[in-house]
N, C-alpha and C. Protein backbone atom coordinates (compact mmCIF):
# COMPACT_ATOMS: atom_id res chain seq x y z
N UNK A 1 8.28 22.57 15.55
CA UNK A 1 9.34 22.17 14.65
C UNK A 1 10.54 21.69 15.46
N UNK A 2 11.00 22.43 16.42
CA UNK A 2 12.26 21.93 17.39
C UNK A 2 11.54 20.91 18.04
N UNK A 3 10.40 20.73 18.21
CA UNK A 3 10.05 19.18 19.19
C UNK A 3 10.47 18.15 18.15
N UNK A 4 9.86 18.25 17.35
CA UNK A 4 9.26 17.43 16.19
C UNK A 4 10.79 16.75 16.02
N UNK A 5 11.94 17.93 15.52
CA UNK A 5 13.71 17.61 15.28
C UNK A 5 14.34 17.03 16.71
N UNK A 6 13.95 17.58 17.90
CA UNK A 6 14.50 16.45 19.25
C UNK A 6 13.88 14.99 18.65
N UNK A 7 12.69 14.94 18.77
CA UNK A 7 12.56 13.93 18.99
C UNK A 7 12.79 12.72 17.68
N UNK A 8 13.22 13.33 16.70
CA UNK A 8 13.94 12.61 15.75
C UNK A 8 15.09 11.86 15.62
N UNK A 9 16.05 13.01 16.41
CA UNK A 9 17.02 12.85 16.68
C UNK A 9 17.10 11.70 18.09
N UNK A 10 16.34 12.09 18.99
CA UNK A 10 16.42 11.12 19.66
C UNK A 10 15.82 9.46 19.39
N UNK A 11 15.64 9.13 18.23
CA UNK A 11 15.45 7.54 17.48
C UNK A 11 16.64 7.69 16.34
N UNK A 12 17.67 8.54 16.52
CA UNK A 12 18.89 8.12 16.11
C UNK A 12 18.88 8.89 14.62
N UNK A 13 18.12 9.83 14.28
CA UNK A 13 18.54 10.66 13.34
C UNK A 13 19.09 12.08 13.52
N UNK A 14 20.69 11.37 12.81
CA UNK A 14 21.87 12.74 12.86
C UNK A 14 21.58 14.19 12.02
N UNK A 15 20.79 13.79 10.90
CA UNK A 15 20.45 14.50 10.26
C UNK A 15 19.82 15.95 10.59
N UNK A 16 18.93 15.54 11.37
CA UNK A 16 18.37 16.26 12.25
C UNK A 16 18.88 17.32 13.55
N UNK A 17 19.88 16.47 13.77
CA UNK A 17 20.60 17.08 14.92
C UNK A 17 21.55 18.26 14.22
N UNK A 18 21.96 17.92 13.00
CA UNK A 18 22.39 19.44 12.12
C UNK A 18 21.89 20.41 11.69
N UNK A 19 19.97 19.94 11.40
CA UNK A 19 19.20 21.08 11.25
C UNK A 19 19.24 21.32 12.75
N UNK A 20 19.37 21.21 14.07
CA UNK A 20 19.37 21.57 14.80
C UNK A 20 20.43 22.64 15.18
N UNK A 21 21.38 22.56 14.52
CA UNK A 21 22.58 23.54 14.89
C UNK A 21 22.27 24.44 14.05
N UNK A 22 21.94 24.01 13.09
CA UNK A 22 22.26 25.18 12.21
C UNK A 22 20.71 26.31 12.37
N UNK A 23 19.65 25.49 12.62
CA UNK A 23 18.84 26.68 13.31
C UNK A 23 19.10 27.66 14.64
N UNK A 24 19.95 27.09 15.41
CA UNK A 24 20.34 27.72 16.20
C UNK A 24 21.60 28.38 16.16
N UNK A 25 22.46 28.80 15.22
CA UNK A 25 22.68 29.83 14.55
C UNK A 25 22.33 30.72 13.84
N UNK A 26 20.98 30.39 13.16
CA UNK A 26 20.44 31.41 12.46
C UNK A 26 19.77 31.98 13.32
N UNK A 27 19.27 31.42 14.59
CA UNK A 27 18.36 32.20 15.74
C UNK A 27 19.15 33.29 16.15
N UNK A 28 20.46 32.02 16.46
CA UNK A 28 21.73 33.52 17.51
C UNK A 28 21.66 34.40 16.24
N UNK A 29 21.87 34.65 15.49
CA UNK A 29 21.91 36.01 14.32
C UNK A 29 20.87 36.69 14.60
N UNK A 30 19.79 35.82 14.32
CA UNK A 30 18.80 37.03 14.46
C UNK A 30 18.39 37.67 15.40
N UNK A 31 19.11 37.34 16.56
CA UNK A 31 18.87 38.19 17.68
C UNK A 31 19.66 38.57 18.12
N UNK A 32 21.03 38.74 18.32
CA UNK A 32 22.16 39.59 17.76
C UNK A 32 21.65 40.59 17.03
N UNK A 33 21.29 40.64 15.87
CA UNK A 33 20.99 41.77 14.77
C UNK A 33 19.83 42.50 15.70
N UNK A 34 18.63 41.49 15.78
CA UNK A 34 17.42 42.45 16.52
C UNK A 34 18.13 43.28 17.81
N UNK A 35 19.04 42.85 18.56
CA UNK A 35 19.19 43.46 19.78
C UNK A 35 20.02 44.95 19.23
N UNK A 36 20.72 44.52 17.92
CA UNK A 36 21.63 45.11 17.74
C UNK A 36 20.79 46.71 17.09
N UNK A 37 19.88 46.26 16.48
CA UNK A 37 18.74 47.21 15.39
C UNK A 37 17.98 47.99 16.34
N UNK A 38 17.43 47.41 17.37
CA UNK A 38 16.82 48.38 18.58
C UNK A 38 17.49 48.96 19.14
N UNK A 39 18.63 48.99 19.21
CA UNK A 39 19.52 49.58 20.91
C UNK A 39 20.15 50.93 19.47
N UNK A 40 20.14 51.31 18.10
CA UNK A 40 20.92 51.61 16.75
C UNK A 40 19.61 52.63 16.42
N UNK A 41 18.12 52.51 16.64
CA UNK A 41 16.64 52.35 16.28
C UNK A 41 17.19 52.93 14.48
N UNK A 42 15.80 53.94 14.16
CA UNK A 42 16.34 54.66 12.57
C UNK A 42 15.68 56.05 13.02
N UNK A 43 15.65 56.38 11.69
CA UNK A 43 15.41 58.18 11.91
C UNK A 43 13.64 58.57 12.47
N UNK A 44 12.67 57.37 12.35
CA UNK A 44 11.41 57.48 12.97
C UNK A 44 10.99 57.19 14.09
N UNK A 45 11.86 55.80 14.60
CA UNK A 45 12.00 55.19 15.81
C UNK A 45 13.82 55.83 16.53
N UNK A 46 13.22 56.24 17.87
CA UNK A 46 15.05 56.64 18.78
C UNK A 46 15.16 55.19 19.19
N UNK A 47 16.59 54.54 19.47
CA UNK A 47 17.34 53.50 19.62
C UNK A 47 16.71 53.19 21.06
N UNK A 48 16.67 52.09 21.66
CA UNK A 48 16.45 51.49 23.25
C UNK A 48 17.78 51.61 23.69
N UNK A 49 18.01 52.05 25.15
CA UNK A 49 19.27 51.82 25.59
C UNK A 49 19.39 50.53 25.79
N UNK A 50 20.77 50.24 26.53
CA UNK A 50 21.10 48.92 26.80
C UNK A 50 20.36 48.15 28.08
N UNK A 51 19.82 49.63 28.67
CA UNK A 51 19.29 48.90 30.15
C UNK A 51 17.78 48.65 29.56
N UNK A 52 17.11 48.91 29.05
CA UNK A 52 15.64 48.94 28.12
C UNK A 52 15.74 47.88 27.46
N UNK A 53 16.87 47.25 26.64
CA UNK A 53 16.65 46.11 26.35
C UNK A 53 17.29 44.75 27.22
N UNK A 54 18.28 45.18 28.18
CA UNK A 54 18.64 44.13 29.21
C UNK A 54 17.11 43.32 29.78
N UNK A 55 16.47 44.31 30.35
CA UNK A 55 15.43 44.41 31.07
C UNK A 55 14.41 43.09 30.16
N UNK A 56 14.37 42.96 28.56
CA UNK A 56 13.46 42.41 27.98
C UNK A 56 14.25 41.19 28.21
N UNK A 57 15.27 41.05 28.13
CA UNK A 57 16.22 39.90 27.78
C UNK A 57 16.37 39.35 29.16
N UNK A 58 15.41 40.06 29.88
CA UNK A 58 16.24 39.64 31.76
C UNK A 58 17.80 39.30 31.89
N UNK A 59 18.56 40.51 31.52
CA UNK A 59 19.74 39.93 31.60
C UNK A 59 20.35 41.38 32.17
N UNK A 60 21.50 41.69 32.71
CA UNK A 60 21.81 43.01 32.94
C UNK A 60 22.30 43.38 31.51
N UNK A 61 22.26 45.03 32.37
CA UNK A 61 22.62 46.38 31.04
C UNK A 61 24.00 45.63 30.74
N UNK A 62 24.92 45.41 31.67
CA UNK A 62 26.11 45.07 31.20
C UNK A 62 26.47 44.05 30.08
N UNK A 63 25.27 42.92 30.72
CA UNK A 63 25.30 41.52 30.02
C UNK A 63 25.01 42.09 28.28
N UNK A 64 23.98 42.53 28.21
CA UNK A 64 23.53 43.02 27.01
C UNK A 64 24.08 43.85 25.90
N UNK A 65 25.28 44.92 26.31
CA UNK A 65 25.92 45.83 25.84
C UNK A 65 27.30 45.07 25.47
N UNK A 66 27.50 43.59 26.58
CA UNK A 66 29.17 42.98 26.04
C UNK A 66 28.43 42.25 25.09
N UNK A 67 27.45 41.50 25.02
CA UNK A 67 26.94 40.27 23.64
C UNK A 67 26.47 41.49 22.80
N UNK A 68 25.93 42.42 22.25
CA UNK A 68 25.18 43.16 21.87
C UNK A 68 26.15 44.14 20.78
N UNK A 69 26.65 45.01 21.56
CA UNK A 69 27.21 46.47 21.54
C UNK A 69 28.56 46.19 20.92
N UNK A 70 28.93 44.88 20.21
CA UNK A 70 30.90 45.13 20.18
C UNK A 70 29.98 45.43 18.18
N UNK A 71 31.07 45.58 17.34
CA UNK A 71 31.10 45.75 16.03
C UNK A 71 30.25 45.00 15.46
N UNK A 72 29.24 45.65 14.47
CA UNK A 72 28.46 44.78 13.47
C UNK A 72 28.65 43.78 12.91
């Protein structure tokens, strides 16, 4: 689907290039929320720390806990 919208966009449809943003805000959300829902877990699953999910994200504990960890 993102090939399919580059390469639309690249024969000059703008249209496209807005479903392009705007999917990639709904991505950043949802992984924001996912990072945010694992590192939080619920009462069946215990939460991942920040270094447990840095590690998936290849990014440091730090990196993960400043994008991640501020207010819902």
């Amino acid at each position: 689907m993102i090939r399919a919208h580059r390469k639309r966009v690249a024969t000059g449809n703008a249209e496209d290039l807005a479903d392009l943003v705007q999917l990639r805000a709904e991505l950043d959300e949802a992984i924001n929320e996912g990072a945010r829902a694992l590192h939080d877990g619920t009462a069946d699953h215990p939460g991942l720390s920040w270094t447990e999910i840095a590690s998936v994200l290849g990014v440091s504990r730090q990196a993960a806990r400043q994008r991640f960890g501020g207010a819902a």
